[in-house]
C-alpha atoms as a PDB file:
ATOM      1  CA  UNK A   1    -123.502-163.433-161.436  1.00  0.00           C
ATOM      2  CA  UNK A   2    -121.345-163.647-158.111  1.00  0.00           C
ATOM      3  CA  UNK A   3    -119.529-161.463-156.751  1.00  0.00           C
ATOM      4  CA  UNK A   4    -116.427-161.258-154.496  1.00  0.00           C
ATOM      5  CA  UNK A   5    -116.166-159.048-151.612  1.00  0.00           C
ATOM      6  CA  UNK A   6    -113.261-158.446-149.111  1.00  0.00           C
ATOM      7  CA  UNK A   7    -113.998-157.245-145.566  1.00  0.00           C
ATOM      8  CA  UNK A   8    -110.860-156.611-143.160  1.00  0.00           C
ATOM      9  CA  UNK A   9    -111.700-157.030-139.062  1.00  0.00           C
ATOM     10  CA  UNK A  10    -109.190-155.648-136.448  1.00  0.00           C
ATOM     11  CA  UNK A  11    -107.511-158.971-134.714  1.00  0.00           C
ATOM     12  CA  UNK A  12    -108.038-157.763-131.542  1.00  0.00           C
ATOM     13  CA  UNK A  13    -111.374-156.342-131.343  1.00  0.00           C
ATOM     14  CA  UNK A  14    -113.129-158.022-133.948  1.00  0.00           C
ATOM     15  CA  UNK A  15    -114.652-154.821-135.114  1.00  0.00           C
ATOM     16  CA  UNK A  16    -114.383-154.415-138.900  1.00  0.00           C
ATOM     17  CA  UNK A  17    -111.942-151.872-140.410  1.00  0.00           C
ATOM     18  CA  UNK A  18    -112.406-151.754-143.745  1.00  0.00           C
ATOM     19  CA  UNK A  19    -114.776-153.574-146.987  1.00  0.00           C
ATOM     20  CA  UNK A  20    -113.743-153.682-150.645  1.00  0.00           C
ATOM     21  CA  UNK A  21    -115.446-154.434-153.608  1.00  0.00           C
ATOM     22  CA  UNK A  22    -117.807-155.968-155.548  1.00  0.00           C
ATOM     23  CA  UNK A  23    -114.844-158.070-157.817  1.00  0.00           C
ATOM     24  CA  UNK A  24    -115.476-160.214-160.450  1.00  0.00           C
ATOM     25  CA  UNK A  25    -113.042-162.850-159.865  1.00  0.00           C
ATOM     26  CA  UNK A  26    -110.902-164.035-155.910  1.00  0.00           C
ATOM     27  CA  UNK A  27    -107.895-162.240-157.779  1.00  0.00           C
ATOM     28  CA  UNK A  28    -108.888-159.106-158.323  1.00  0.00           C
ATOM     29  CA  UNK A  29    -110.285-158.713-154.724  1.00  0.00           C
ATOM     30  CA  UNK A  30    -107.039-160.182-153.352  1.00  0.00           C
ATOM     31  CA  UNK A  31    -104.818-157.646-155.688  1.00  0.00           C
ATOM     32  CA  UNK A  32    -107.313-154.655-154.344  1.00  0.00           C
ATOM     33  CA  UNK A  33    -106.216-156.300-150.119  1.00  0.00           C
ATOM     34  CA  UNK A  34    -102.268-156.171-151.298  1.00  0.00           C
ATOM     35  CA  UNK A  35    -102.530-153.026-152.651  1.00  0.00           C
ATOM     36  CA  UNK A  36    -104.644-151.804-149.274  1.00  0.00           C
ATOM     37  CA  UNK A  37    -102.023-153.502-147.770  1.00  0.00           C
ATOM     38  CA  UNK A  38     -98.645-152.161-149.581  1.00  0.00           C
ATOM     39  CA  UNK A  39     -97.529-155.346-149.899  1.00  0.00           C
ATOM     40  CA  UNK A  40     -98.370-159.254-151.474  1.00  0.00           C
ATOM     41  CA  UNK A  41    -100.135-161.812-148.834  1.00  0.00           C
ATOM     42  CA  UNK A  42    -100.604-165.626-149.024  1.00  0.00           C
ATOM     43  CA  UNK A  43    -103.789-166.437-148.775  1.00  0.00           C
ATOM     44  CA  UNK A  44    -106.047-169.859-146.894  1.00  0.00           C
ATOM     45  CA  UNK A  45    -108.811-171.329-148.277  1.00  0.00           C
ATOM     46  CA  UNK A  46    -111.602-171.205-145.622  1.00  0.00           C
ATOM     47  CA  UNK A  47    -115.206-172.545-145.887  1.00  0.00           C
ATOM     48  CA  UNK A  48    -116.677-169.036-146.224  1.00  0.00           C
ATOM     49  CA  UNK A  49    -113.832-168.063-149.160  1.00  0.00           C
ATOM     50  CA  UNK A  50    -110.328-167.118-148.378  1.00  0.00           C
ATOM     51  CA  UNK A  51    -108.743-165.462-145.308  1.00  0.00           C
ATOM     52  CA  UNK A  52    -105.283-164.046-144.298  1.00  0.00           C
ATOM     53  CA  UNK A  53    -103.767-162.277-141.125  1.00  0.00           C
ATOM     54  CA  UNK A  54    -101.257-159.406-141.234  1.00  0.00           C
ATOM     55  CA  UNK A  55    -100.171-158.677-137.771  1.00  0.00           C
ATOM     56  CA  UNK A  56    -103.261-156.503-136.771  1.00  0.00           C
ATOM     57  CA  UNK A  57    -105.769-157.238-139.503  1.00  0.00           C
ATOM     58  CA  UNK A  58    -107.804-160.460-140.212  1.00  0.00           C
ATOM     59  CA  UNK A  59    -109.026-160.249-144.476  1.00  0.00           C
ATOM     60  CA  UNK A  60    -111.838-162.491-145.387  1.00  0.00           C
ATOM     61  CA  UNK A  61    -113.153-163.092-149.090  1.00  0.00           C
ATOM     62  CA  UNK A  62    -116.891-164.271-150.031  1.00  0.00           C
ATOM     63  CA  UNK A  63    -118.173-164.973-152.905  1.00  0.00           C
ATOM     64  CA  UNK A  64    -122.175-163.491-152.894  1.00  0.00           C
ATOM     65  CA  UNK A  65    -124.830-164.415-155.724  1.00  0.00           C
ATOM     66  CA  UNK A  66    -127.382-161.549-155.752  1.00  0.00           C
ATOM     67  CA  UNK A  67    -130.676-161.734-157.358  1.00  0.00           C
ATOM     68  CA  UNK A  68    -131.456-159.918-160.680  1.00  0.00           C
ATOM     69  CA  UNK A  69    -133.438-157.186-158.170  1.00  0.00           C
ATOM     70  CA  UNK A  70    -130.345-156.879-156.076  1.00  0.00           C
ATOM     71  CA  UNK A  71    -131.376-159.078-153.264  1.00  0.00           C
ATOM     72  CA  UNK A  72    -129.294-161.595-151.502  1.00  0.00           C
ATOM     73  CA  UNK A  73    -130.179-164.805-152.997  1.00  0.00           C
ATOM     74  CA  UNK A  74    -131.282-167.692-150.523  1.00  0.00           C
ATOM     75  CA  UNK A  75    -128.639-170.596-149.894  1.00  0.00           C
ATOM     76  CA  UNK A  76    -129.877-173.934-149.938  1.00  0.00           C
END
């Protein structure tokens, strides 16, 4: 089953700051970044998942299938 996963990255230095998750759904990994955040943000559809800026942080979603051992399944 997939899985949704949130990693922040600082704007600046491109060096991640922070990773949430796994979620079952893009809402409850979005409601876990507001709530990291203090506040509600309006999220972009990307071609990885979903992305928004605040003025110092970049959030990106994915959405991961993992294989029944736990392994990363292979795209394609």
């Amino acid at each position: 089953m997939p899985k949704v996963y949130a990693q922040a990255t600082h704007i600046q230095t491109d060096i991640a700051t922070q990773a949430l998750g796994p979620f079952e759904t893009d809402q409850e990994a979005w409601d876990a970044v507001a709530l990291a955040e203090g506040r509600t943000l309006d999220w972009e559809r990307t071609k990885q998942g979903y992305t928004v800026r605040t003025k110092t942080t970049r959030w990106i979603t994915e959405t991961r299938v993992l294989a029944s051992e736990g392994a990363p399944c292979p795209e394609g």
